[in-house]
Protein backbone atom coordinates (compact mmCIF):
# COMPACT_ATOMS: atom_id res chain seq x y z
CA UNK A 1 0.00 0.00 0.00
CA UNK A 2 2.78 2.14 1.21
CA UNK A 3 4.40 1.53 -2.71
CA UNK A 4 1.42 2.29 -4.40
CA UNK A 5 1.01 6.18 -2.46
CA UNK A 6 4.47 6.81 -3.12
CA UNK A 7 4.08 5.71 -6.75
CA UNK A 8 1.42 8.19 -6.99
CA UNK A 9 2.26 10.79 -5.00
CA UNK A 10 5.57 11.44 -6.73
CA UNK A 11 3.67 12.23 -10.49
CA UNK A 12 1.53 14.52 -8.48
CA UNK A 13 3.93 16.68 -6.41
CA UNK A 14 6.06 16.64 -10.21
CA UNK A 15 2.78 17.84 -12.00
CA UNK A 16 2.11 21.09 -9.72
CA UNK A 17 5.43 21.55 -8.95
CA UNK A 18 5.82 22.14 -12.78
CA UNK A 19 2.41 24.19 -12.94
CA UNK A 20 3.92 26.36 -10.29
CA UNK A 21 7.25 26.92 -12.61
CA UNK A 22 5.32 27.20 -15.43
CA UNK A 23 3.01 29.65 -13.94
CA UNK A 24 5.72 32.16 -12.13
CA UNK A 25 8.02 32.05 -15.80
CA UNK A 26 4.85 32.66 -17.81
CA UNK A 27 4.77 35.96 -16.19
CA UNK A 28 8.03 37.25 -17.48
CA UNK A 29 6.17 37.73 -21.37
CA UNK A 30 2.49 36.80 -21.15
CA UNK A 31 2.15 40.97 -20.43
CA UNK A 32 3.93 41.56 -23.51
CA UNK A 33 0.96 41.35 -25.82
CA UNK A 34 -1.48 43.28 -23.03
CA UNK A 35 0.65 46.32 -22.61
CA UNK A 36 -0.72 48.08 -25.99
CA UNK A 37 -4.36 47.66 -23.92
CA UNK A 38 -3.29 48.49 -20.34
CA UNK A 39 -1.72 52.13 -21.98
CA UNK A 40 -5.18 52.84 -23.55
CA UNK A 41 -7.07 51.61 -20.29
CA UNK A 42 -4.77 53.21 -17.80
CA UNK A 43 -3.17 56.15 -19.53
CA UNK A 44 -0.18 54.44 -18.90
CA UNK A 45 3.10 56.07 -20.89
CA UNK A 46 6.08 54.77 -22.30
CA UNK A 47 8.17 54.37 -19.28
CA UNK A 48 5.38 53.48 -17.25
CA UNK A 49 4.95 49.89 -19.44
CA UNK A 50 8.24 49.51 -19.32
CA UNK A 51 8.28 49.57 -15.30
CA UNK A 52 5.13 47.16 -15.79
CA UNK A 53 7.35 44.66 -17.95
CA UNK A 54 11.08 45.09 -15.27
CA UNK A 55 9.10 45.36 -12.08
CA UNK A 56 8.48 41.81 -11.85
CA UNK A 57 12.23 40.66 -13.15
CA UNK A 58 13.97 43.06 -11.38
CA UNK A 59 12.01 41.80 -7.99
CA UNK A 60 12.25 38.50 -9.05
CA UNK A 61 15.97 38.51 -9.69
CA UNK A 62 16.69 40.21 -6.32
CA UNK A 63 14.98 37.76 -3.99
CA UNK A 64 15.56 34.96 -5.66
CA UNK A 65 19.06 33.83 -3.06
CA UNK A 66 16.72 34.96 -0.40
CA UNK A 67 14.01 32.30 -1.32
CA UNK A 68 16.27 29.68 -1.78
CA UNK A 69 17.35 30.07 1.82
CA UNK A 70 14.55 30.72 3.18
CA UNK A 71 13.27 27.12 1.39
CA UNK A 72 16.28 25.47 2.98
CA UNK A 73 15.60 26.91 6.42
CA UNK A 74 11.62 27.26 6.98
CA UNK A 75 10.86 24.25 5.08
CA UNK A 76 10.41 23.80 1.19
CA UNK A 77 6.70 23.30 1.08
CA UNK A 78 5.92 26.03 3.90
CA UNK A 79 7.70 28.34 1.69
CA UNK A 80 6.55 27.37 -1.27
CA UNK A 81 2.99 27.16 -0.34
CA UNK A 82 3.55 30.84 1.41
CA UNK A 83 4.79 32.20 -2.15
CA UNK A 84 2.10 30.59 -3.88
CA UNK A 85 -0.04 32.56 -1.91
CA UNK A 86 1.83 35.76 -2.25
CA UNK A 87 1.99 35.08 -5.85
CA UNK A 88 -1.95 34.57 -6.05
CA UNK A 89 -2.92 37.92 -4.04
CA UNK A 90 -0.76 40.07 -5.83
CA UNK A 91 -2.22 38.37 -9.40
CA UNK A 92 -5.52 39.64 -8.31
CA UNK A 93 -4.34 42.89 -7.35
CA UNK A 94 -2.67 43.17 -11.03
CA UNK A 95 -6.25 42.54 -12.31
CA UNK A 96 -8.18 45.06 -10.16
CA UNK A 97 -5.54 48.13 -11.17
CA UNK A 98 -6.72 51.36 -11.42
CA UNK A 99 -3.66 52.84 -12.49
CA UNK A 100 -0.20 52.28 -13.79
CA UNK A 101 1.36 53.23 -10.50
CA UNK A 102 -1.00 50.33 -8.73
CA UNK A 103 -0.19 47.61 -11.41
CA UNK A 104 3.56 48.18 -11.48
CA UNK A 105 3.83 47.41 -8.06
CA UNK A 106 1.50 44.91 -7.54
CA UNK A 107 3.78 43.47 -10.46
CA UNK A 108 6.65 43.45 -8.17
CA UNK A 109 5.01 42.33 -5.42
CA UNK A 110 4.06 39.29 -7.78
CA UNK A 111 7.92 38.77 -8.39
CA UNK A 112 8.02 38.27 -4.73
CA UNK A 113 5.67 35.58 -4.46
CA UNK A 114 7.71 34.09 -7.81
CA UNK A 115 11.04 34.27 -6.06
CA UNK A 116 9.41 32.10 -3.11
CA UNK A 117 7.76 29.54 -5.59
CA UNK A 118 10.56 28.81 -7.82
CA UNK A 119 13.02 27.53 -5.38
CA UNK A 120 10.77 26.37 -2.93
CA UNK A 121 8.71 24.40 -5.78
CA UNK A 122 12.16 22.72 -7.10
CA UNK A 123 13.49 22.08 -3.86
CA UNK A 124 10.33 20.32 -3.22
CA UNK A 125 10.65 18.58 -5.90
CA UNK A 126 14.49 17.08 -5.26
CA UNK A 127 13.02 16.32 -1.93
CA UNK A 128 10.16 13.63 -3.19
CA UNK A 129 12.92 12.68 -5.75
CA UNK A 130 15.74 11.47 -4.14
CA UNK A 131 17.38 9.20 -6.01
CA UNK A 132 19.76 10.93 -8.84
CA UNK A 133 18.61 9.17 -11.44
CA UNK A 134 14.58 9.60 -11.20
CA UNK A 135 15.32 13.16 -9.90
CA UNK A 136 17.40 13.62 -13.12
CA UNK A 137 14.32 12.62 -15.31
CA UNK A 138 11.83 15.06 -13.29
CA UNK A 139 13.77 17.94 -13.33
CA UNK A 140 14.05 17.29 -17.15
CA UNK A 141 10.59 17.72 -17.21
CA UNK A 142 10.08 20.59 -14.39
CA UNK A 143 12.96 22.41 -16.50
CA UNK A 144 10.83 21.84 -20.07
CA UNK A 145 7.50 22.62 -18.38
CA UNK A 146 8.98 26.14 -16.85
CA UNK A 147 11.49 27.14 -20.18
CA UNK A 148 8.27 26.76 -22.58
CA UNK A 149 5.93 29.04 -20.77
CA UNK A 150 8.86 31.95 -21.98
CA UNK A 151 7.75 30.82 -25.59
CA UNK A 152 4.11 30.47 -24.83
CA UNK A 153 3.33 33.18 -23.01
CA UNK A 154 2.67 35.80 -26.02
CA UNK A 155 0.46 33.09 -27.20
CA UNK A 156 -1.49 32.70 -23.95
CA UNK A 157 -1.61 36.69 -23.65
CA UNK A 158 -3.08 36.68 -26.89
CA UNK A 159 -5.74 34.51 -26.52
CA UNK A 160 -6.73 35.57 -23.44
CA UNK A 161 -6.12 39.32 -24.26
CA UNK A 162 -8.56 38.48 -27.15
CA UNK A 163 -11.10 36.78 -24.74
CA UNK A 164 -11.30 38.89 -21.71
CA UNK A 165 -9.29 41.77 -21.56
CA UNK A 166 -5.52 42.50 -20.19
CA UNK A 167 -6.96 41.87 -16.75
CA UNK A 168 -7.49 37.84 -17.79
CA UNK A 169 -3.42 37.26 -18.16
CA UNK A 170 -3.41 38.32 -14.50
CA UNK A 171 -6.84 36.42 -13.03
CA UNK A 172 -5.51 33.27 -15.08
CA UNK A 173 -3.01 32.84 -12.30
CA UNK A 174 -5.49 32.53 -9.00
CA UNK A 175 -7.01 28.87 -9.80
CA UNK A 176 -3.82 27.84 -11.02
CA UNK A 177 -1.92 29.07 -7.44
CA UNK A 178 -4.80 27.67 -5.50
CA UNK A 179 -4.68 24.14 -7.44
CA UNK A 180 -1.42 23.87 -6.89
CA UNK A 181 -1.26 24.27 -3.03
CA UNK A 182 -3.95 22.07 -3.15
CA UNK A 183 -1.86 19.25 -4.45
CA UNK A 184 1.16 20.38 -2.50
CA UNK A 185 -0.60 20.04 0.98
CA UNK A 186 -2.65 17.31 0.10
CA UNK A 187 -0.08 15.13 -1.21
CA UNK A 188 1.97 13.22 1.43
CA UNK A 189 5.18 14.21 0.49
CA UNK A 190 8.76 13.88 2.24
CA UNK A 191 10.36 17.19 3.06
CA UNK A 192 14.41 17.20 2.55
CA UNK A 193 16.19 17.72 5.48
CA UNK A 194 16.27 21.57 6.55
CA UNK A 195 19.12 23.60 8.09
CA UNK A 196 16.27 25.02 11.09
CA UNK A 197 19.04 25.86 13.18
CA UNK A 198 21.03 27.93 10.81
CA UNK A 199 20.79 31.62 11.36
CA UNK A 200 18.93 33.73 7.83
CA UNK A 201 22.36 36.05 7.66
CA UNK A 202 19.76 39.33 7.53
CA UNK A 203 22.84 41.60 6.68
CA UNK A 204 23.98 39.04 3.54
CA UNK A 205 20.15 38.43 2.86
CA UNK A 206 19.41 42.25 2.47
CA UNK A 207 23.08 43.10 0.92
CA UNK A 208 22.15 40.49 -1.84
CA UNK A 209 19.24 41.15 -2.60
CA UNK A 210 20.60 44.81 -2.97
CA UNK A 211 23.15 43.81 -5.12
CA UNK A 212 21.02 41.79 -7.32
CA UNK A 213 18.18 44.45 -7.51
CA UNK A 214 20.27 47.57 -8.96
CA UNK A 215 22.99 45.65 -11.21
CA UNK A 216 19.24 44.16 -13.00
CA UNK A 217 17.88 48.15 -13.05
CA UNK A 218 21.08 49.47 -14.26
CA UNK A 219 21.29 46.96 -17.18
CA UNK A 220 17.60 47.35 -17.94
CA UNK A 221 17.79 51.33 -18.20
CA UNK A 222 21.00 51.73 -20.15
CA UNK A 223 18.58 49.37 -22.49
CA UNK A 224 16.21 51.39 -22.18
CA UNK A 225 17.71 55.20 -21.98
CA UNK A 226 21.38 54.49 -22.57
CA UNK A 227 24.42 55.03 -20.32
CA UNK A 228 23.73 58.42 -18.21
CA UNK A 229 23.54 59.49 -14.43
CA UNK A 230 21.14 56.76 -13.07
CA UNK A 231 22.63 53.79 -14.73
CA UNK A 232 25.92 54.91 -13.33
CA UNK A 233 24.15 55.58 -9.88
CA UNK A 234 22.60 52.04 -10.19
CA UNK A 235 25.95 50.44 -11.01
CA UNK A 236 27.62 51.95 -8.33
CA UNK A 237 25.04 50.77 -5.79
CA UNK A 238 25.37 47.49 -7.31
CA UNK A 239 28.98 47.37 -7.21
CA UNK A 240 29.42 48.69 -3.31
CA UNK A 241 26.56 46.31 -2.70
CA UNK A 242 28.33 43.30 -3.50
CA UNK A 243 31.64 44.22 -2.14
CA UNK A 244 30.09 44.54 1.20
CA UNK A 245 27.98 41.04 0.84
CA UNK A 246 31.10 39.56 -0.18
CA UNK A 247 32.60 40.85 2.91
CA UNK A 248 29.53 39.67 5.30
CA UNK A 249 29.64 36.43 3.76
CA UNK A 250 33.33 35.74 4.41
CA UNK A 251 32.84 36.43 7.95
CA UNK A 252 29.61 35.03 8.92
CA UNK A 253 28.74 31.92 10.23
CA UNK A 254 25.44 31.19 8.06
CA UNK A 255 26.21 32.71 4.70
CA UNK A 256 23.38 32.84 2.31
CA UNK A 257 25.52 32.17 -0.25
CA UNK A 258 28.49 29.91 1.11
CA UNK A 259 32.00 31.23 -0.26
CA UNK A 260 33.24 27.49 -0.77
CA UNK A 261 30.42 26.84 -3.02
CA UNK A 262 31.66 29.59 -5.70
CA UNK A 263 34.91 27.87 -5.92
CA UNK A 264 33.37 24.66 -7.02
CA UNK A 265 33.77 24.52 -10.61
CA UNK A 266 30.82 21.89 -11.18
CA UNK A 267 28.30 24.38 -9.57
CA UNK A 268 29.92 27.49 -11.72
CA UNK A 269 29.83 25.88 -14.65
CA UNK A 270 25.86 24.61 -14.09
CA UNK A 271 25.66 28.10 -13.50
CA UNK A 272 26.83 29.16 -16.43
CA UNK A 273 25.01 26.88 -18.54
CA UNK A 274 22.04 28.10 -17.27
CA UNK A 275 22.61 31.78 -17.96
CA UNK A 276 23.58 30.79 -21.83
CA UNK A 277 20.25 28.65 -22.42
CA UNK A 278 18.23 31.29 -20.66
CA UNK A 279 20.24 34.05 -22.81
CA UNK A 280 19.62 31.85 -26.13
CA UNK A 281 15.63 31.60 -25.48
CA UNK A 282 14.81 35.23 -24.73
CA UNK A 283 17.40 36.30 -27.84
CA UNK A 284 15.22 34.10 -30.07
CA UNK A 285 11.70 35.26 -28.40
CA UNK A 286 12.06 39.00 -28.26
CA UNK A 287 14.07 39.67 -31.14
CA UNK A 288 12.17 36.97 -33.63
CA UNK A 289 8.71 38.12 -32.64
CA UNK A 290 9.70 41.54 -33.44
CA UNK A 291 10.89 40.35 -36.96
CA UNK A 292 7.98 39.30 -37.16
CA UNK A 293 6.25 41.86 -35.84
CA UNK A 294 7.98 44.69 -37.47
CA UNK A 295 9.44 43.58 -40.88
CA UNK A 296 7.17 40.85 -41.71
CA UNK A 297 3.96 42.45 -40.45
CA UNK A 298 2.07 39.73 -38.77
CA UNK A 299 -0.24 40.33 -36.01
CA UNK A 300 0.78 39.59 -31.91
CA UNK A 301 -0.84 36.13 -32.08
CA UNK A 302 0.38 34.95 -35.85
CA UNK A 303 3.73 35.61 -35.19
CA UNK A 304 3.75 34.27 -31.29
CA UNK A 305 2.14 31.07 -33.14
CA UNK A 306 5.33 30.79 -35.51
CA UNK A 307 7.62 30.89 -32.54
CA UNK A 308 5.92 27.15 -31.33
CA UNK A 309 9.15 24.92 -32.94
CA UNK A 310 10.80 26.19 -30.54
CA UNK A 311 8.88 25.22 -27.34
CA UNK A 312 7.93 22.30 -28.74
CA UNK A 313 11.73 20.54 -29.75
CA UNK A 314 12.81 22.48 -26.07
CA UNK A 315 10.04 20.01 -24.16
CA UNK A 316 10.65 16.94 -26.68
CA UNK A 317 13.95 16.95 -25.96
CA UNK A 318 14.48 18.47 -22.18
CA UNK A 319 13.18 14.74 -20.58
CA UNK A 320 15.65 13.29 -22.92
CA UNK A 321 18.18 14.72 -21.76
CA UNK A 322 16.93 14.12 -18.12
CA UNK A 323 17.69 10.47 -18.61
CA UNK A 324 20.79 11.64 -20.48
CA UNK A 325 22.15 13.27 -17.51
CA UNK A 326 20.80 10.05 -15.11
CA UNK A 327 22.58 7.78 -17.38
CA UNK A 328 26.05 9.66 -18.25
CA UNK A 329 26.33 12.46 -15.87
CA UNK A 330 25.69 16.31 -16.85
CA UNK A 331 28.26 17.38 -19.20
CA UNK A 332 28.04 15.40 -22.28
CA UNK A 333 24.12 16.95 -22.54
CA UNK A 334 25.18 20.14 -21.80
CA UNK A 335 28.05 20.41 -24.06
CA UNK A 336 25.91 18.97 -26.92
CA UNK A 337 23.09 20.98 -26.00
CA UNK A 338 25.00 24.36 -25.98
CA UNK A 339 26.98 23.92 -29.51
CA UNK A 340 23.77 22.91 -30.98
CA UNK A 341 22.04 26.24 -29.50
CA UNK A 342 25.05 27.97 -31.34
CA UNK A 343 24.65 26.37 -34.38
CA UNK A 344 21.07 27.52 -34.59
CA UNK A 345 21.51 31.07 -33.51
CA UNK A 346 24.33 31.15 -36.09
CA UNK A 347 22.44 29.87 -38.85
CA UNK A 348 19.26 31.98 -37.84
CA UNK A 349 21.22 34.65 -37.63
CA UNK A 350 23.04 34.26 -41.44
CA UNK A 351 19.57 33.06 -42.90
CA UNK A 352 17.73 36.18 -41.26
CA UNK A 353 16.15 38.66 -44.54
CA UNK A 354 12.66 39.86 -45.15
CA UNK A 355 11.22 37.22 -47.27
CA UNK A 356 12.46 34.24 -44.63
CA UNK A 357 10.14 31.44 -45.10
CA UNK A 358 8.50 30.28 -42.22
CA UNK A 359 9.14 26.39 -42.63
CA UNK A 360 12.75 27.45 -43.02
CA UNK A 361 12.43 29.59 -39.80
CA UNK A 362 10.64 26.89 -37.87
CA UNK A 363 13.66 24.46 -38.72
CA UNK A 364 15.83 27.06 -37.27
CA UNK A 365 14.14 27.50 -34.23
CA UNK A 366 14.09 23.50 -33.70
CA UNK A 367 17.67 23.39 -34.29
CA UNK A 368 17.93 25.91 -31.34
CA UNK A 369 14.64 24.35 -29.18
CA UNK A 370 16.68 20.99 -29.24
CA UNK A 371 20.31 22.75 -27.80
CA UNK A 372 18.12 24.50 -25.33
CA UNK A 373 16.26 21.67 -24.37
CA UNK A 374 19.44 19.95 -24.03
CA UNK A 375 20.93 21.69 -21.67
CA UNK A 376 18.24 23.26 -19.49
CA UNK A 377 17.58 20.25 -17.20
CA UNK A 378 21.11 18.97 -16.82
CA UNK A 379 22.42 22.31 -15.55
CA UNK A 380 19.80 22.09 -12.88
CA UNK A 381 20.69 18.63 -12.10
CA UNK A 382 24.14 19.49 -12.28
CA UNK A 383 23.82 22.56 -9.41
CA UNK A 384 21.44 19.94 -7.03
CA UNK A 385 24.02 17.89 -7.20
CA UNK A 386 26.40 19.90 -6.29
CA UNK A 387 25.50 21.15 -2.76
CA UNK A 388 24.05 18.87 0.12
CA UNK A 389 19.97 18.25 0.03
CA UNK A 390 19.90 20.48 2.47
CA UNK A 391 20.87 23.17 0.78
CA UNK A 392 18.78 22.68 -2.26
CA UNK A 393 16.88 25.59 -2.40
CA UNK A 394 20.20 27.54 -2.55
CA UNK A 395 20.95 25.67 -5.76
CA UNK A 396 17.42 25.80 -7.12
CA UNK A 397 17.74 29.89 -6.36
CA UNK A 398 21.23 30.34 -8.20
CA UNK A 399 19.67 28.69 -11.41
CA UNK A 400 17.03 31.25 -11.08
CA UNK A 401 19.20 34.12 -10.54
CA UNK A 402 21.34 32.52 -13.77
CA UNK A 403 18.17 32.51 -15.78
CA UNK A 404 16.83 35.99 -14.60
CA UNK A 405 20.44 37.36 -15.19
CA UNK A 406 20.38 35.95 -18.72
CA UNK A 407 17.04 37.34 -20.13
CA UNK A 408 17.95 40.41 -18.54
CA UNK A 409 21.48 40.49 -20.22
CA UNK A 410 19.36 39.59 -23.81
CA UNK A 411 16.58 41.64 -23.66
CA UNK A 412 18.25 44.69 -22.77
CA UNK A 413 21.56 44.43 -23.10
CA UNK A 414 21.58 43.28 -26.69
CA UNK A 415 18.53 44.69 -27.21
CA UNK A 416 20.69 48.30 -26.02
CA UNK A 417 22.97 47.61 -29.43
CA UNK A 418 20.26 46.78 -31.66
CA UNK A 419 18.12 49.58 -30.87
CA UNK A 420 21.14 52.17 -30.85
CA UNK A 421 22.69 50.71 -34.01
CA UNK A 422 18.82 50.64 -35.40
CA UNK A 423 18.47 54.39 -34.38
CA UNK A 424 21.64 55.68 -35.05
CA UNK A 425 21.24 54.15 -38.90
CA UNK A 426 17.75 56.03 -39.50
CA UNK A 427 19.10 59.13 -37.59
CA UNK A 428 21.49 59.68 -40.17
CA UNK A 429 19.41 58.77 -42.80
CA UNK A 430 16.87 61.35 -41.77
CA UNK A 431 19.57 63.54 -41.97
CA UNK A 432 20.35 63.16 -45.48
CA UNK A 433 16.82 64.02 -46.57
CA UNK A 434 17.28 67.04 -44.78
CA UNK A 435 14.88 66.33 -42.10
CA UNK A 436 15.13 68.48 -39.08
CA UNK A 437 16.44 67.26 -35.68
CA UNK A 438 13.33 67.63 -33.83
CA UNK A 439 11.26 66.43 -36.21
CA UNK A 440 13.70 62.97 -37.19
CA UNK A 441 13.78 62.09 -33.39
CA UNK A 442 9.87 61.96 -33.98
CA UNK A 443 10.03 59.84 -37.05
CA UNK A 444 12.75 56.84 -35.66
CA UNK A 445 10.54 56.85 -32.06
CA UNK A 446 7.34 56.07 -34.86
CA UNK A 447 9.58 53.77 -37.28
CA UNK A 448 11.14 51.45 -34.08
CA UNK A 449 7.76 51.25 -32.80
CA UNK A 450 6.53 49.86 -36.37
CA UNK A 451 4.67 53.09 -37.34
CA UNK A 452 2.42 52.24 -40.53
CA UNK A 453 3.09 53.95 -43.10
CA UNK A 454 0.22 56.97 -42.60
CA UNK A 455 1.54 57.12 -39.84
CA UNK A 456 4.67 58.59 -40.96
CA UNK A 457 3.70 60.25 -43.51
CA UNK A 458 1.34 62.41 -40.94
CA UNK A 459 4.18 62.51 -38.43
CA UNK A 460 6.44 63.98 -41.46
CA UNK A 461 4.04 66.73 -41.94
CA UNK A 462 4.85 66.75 -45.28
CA UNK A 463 8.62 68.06 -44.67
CA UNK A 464 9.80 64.67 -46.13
CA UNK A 465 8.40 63.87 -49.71
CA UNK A 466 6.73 60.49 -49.74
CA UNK A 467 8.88 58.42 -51.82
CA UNK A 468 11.55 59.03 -49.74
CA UNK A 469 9.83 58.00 -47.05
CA UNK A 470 8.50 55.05 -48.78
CA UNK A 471 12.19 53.91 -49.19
CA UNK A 472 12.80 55.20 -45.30
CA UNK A 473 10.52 52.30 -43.99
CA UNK A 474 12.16 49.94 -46.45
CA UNK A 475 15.68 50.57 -45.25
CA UNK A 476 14.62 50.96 -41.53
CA UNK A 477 13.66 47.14 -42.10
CA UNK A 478 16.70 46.46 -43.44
CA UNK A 479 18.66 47.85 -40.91
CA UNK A 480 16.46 46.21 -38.20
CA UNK A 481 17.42 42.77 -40.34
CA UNK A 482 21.00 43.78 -39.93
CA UNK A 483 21.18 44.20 -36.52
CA UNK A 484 18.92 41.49 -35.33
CA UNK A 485 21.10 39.32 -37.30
CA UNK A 486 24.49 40.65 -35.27
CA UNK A 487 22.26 40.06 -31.87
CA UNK A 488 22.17 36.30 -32.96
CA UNK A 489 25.48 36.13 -34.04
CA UNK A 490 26.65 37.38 -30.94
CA UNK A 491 24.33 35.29 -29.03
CA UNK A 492 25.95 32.57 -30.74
CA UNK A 493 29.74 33.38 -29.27
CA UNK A 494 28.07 33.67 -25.90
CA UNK A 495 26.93 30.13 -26.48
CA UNK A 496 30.22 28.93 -27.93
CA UNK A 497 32.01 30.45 -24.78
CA UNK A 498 29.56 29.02 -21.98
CA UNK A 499 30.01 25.62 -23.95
CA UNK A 500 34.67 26.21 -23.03
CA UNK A 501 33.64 27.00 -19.76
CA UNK A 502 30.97 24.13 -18.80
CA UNK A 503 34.00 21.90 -20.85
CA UNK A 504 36.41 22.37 -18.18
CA UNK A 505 33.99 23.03 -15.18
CA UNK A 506 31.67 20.51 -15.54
CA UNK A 507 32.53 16.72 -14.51
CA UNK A 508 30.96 13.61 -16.14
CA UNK A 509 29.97 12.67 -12.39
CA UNK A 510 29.06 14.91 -9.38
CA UNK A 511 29.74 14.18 -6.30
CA UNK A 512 27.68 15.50 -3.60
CA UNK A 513 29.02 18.18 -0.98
CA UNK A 514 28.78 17.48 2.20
CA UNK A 515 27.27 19.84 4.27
CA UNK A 516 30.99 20.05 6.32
CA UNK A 517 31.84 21.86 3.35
CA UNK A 518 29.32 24.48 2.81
């Protein structure tokens, strides 16, 4: 009888644990296709959707460590049950905004509860999976479940943007939250050992969480605005930050992150991996939907729909290379996975024009699902296996932080060159035509935004003749080809580098750290 619970108690704690990741990630883009309808419901300006869209990483990033402990010392399912909750209220607060003020920080509230349910919902998970090589296999599938909802959630936003309203991507979340608990509580299921008599380290919890928080906001606003006094200010903050956590950590006795741990080349190098798969999907989600979006002119949904070959060869493959990683360790997965991702950001990226075909694109994005899927799960593996079960929320959070770090880095980061490059091209063109300053600045803010083409001819005013700015559109797409195509390729060298690092970091076999050494 005993058998028979555990048989299925196991599938279920792996099926909401998965909901739960799939749920919190799905919140990174499912607001991406609601934001032109919260502007004209709220009044909300440029900036202010912007703040709606960072709010949530930039919160999410920061706790993230801070979760992860508090998993490993409170309990996994108390903490994951607690962020479930958070995650839930805040949903419904997003929902019932009356403003843009009130939905941007209800949206950061919401990264809170995230940053309590993703390493509290993994860590749960290595607890009712103990043994390495069933663990391996589920957090092939946890890892699939949670990467695709990055990929599906323009799709989801669409349809339910379509259905109900921007309010529906938010509301979508409550049942799902409460389901999940549900399960969680319900469930018999055995709880890893915890560190309960381990202090929190407040001053390395609060320094971190610091550190993390303003290195996020400085990269997304020099995205966003470019290098200038806040993104230095944020840096800064950032960088005194972390010297002073790295200082508390060296001399406490409960370090939130253990020093030891960072000089453990296995756990680097899963960490690493991780950032470079999470870099590789956002690179291919934002940038491709707006090539879509922009140069081949298909609506939200259309073009969401032609990103699917990606999620689906990420989820085919990520349980594959669960028992990949069970059977032969992490690297051999990893490596593959990561020269493959290169391979298809390469040959995206050298392919890329305005007439791409979309069965040609889809076998792009396969290519590049199947190196993703690849190596998603085994780096998670990888950095459970690298600490002690107690201290598997720590390794669940770093992941996280990897992943958070990574979309951040891709999204506005490379999305900083490609919009400058982008602007400074039709800047200069506008120039040429003997456009005026003021009125060019006007004209590339309407052209990056995809303008149509009344559009610009009514924001010209009829200073620029309309053949030339016939051919103006035509090159801006062009140029927008261009650049997306040196994102890719530079996405690509990321990948090639992560894959020398995880080469030499990574071992065939992990051995597990005792908890002496942490």
């Amino acid at each position: 009888m005993e058998g028979s619970v555990r048989d299925l108690r196991r599938p279920l704690v792996l099926v909401a644990t998965s909901l739960a990741a799939f749920t919190a990630t799905l919140d990174n883009t499912v607001v991406a296709v609601a934001l032109r309808d919260i502007q004209s419901d709220l009044g909300a300006g440029v900036a202010e959707l912007q703040g709606v869209v960072t709010a949530y990483t930039v919160a999410l990033a920061a706790l993230l460590l801070t979760g992860g402990t508090l998993a490993d010392v409170a309990g996994r399912r108390r903490v994951f049950v607690a962020g479930l909750a958070v995650f839930a209220a805040a949903s419904a607060a997003c929902a019932m905004a009356d403003s843009a003020g009130s939905l941007i920080t209800a949206r950061a509230v919401q990264g809170v509860g995230a940053a309590l349910v993703l390493p509290g919902g993994l860590s749960v998970l290595a607890a009712a999976y103990p043994e390495p090589g069933p663990r391996a296999r589920a957090v092939g599938l946890w890892a699939a479940t949670g990467a695709s909802a990055l990929v599906l959630g323009p799709v989801v936003g669409g349809l339910l943007v379509a259905a109900s309203g921007w309010p529906a991507v938010f509301w979508v979340n409550f049942p799902l939250c409460a389901l999940v608990a549900l399960v969680v509580l319900v469930v018999p299921a055995p709880d890893a050992p915890t560190e309960s008599r381990r202090g929190l380290d407040v001053p390395g919890q609060v320094l971190g969480a610091v550190t993390l928080a303003a290195a996020t906001y400085a990269v997304v606003l020099a995205g966003r605005d470019g290098l200038g006094a806040p993104v230095l200010l944020a840096a800064v903050v950032a960088l005194l930050a972390g010297t002073g956590f790295a200082a508390v950590e060296r001399r406490t006795a409960h370090p939130v992150l253990p020093l030891a741990l960072l000089r453990r080349r296995d756990f680097l190098g899963a960490t690493v991996g991780a950032f470079a798969a999470s870099l590789a999907v956002f690179v291919l989600l934002v940038f491709l939907s707006l090539f879509l979006q922009l140069v081949q002119q298909r609506e939200a949904l259309p073009a969401a729909l032609r990103l699917l070959p990606l999620t689906l060869a990420l989820v085919v493959t990520a349980p594959v290379a669960g028992r990949w990683a069970a059977a032969r360790g992490p690297r051999a997965p990893v490596l593959t996975g990561l020269l493959l991702t290169a391979v298809g950001l390469a040959l995206t990226g050298v392919r890329l024009a305005e007439d791409l075909g979309d069965l040609e694109l889809g076998a792009l994005l396969a290519l590049s699902g199947v190196g993703i899927g690849l190596t998603t799960a085994p780096v998670v593996t990888a950095s459970l296996d690298a600490v002690a079960s107690s201290r598997s929320g720590l390794a669940a959070a770093t992941v996280n932080v990897a992943r958070e770090v990574g979309g951040v880095v891709a999204v506005a980061g490379l999305g900083a060159l490609v919009v400058a490059r982008l602007g400074t091209d039709l800047t200069t063109r506008l120039l040429d035509l003997g456009v005026p300053d003021a009125r060019s600045e006007t004209l590339v803010e309407a052209l990056l935004r995809g303008a149509s083409q009344s559009e610009v001819l009514q924001l010209a005013d009829g200073q620029v003749p309309l053949d030339a700015l016939l051919l103006l559109r035509g090159a801006a797409e062009a140029s927008y080809v261009t650049s997306v195509r040196i994102a890719l390729l530079g996405a690509a060298v990321v990948m090639v580098l992560a894959t020398a690092v995880c080469a030499r970091w990574l071992q065939a076999r992990v051995d597990e750290l005792d908890d002496a050494q942490q």
